[in-house]
Protein backbone atom coordinates (compact mmCIF):
# COMPACT_ATOMS: atom_id res chain seq x y z
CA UNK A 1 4.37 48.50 59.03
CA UNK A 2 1.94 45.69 58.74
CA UNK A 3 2.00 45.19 62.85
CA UNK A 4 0.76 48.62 62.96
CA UNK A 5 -1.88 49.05 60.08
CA UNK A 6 -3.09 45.92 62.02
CA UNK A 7 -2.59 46.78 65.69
CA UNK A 8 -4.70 50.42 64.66
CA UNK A 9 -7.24 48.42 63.20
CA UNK A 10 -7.90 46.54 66.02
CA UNK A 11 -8.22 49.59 67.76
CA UNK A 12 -10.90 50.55 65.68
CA UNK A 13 -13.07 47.06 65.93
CA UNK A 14 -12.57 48.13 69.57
CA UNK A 15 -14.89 50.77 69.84
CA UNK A 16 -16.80 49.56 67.07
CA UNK A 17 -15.52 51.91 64.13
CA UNK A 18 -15.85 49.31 61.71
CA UNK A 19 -15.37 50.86 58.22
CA UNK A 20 -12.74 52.74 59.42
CA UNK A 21 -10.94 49.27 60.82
CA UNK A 22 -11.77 47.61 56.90
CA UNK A 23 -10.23 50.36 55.71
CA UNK A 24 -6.79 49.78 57.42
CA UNK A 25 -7.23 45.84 56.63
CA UNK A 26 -7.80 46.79 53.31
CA UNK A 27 -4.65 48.82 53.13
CA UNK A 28 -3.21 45.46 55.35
CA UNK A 29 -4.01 43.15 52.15
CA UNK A 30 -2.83 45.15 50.02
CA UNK A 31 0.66 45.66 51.92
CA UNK A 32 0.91 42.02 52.45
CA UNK A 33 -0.12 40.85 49.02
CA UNK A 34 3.11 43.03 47.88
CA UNK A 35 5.02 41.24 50.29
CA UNK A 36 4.16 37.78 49.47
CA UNK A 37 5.05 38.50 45.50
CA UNK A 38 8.00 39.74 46.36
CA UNK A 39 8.94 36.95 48.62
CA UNK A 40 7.91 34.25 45.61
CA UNK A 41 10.91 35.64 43.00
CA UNK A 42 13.46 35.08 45.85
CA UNK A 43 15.15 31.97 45.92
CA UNK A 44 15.43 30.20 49.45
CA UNK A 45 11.74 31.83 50.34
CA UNK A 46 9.79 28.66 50.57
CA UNK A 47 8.80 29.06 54.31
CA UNK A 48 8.65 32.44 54.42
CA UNK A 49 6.15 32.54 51.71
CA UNK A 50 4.00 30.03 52.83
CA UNK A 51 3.66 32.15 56.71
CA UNK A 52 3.09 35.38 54.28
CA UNK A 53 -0.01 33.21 52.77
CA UNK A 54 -1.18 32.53 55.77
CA UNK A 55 -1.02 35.81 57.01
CA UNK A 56 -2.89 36.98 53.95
CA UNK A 57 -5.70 34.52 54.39
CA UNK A 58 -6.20 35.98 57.71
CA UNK A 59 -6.43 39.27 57.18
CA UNK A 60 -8.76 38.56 54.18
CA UNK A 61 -11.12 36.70 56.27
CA UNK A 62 -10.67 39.16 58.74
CA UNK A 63 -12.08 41.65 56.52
CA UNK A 64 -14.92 40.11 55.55
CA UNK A 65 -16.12 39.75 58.97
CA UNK A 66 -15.57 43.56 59.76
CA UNK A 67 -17.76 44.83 56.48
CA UNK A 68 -19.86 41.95 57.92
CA UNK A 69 -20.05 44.17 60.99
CA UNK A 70 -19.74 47.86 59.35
CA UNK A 71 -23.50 46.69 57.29
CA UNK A 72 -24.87 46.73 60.63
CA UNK A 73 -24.17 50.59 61.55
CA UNK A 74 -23.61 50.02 65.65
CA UNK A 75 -23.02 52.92 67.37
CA UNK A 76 -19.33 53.28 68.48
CA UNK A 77 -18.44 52.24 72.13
CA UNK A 78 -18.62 55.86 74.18
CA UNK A 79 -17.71 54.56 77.12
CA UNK A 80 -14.49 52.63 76.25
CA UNK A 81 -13.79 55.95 74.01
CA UNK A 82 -13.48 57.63 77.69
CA UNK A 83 -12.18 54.57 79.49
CA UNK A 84 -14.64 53.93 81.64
CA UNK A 85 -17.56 51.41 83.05
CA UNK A 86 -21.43 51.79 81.51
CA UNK A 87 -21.85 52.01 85.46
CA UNK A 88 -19.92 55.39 86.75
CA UNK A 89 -21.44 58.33 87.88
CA UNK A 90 -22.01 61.02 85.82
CA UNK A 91 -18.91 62.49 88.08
CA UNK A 92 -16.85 59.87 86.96
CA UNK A 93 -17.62 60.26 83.47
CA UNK A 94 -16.54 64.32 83.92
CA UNK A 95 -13.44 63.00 85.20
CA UNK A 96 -12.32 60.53 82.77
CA UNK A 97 -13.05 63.18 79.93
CA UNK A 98 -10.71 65.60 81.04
CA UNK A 99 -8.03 63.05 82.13
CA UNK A 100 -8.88 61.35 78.01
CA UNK A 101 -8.51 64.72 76.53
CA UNK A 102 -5.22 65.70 78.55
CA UNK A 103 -3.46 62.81 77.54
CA UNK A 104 -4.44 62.75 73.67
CA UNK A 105 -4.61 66.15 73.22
CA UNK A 106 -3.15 66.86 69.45
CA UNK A 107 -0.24 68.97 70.58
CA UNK A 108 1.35 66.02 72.81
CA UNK A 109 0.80 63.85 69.75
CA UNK A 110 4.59 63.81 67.83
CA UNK A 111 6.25 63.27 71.31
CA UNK A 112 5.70 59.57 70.98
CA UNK A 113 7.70 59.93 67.69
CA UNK A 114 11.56 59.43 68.12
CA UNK A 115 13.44 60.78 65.17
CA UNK A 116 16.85 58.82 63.88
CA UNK A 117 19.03 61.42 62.25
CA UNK A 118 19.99 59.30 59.45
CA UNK A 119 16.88 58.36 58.46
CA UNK A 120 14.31 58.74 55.70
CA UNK A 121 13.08 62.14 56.39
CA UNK A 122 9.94 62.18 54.02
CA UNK A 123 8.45 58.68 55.89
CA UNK A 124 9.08 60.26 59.22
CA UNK A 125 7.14 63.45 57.75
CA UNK A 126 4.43 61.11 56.64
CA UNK A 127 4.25 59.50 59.75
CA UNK A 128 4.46 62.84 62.09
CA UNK A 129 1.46 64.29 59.97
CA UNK A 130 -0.70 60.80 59.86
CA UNK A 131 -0.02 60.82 63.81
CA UNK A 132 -1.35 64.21 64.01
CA UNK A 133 -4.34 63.88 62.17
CA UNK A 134 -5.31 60.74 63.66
CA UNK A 135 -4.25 62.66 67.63
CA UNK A 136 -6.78 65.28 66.18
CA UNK A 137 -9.89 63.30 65.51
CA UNK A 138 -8.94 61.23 68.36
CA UNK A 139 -9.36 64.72 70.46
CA UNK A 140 -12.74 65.37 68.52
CA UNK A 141 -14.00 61.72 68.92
CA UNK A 142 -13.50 62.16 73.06
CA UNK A 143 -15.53 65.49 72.82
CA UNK A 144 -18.25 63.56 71.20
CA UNK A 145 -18.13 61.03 73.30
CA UNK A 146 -18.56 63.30 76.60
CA UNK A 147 -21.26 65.39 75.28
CA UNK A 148 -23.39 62.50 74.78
CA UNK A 149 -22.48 60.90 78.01
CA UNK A 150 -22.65 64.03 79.83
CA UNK A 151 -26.35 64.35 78.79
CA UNK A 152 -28.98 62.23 80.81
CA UNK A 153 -30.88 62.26 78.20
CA UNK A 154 -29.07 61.34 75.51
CA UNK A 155 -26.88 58.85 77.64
CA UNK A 156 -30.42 57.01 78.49
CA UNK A 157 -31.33 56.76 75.00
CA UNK A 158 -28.16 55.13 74.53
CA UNK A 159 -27.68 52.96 77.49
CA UNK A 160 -31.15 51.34 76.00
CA UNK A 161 -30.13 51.01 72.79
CA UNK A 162 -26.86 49.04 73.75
CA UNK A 163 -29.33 47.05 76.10
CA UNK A 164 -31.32 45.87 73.03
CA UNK A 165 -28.49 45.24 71.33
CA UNK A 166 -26.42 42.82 73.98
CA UNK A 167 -29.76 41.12 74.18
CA UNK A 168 -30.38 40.50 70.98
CA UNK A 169 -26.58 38.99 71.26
CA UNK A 170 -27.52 36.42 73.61
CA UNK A 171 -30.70 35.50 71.69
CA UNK A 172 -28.73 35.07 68.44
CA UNK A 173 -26.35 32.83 71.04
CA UNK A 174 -23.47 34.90 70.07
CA UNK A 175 -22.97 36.41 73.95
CA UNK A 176 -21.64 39.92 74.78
CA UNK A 177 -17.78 38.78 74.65
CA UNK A 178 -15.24 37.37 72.10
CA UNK A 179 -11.95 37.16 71.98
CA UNK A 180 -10.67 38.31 68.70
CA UNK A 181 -6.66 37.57 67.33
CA UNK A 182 -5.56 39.99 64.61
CA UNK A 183 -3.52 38.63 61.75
CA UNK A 184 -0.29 39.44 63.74
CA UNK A 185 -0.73 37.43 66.54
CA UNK A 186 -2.05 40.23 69.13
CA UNK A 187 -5.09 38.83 71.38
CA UNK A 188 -8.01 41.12 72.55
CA UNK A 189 -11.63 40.92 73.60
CA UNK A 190 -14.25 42.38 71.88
CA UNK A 191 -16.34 43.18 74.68
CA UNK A 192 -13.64 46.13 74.94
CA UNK A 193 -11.82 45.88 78.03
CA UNK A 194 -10.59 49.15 79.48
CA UNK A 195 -7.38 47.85 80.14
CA UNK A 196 -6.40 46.46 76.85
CA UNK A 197 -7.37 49.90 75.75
CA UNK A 198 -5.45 52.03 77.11
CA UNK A 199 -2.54 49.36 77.12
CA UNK A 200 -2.97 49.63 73.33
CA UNK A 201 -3.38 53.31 72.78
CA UNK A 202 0.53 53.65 74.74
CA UNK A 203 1.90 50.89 72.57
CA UNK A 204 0.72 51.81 69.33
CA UNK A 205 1.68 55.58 70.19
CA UNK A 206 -0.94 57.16 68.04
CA UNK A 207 -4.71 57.52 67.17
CA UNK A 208 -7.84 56.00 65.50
CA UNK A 209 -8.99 58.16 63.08
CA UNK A 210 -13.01 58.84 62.39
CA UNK A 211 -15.32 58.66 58.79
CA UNK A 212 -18.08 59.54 58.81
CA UNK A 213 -19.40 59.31 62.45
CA UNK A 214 -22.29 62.71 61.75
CA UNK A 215 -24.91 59.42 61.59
CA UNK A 216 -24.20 57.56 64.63
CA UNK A 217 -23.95 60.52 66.63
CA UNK A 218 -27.15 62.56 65.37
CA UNK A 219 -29.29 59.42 66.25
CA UNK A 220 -29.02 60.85 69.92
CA UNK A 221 -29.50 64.68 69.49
């Protein structure tokens, strides 16, 4: 459970949803804070407990670094939302949209799920229905994403927004890429590589769910 509260998380740092990615490290410390007490009662748990404070440390500093980054209100990553380069045509873009939207479309969403017959039928319900809510904004969030894209207009206004904002990066010395290790041990690179991405999205088997994105995306309308 906590590989994949953190694993989604990281998704969301990944195209720049920050408060939704403090909301599963949030939910992360709270999991692991559990853990760790219950570890500290059992006898023989020495080791154990001090990796599970460790782990906790992480994750807290972790979060304060992604409200760090949520205060700043940054525009999620469109183009890593469709999988593609700030460079393609406008073809291209049309093209990874409807290849995005056919492979997370909501009603493909429980066949990553494999159900044991023996086991705990209310978590897998839990699970099926967080899958498809998350496969559902996921659909919406792709939508969004292409509309503004699809739109010269808009996709200017954008473009030179994220211009100002990767050189404002290298002015603050910070740079446009950094690698970035979740509290489980999985590496990625913030500069979003389309790759990892889509590497991620078949691993994890589900999808990042949206707050409240009506901001971000009315600043191009």
């Amino acid at each position: 459970m906590s590989k994949a509260i953190s694993r989604r998380a990281t998704l969301y740092e990944m195209i720049r949803d920050y408060g939704q990615a403090a909301k599963d490290i949030r939910r992360l410390v709270s999991l692991q804070t559990k853990q760790l007490e219950e570890k500290t009662t059992q006898s023989g748990a020495l080791d154990r407990s001090v990796s599970s404070v460790s782990d906790l440390r992480q994750s807290r500093l972790r979060l304060s670094e992604i409200v760090e980054e949520a205060r700043k209100e940054i525009p999620l990553d469109m183009y890593l939302i469709l999988g593609v380069e700030p460079s393609v045509s406008a073809s291209e873009i049309k093209k990874a949209y409807r290849k995005a939207a056919l492979r997370h479309h909501p009603d493909k969403a429980g066949q990553s799920l494999a159900r044991s017959d023996n086991g705990d039928d209310k978590l897998w319900k839990e699970i099926a229905e967080e899958v498809q809510k998350d496969a559902e904004k996921l659909f919406k969030m792709i939508g969004e994403a292409y509309a503004l894209l699809s739109d010269s207009i808009k996709r200017s206004r954008y473009d030179a927004e994220e211009e100002m904002r990767n050189a404002q990066k290298k002015r603050d010395g910070s740079g446009t890429s950094r690698t970035h290790t979740d509290a489980q041990g999985y590496p990625f690179e913030r500069s979003g590589s389309r790759r990892q991405w889509r590497e991620v999205w078949r691993s994890y088997g589900s999808s990042p769910s949206r707050g409240s994105e009506g901001n971000r995306w009315a600043r191009y309308s």
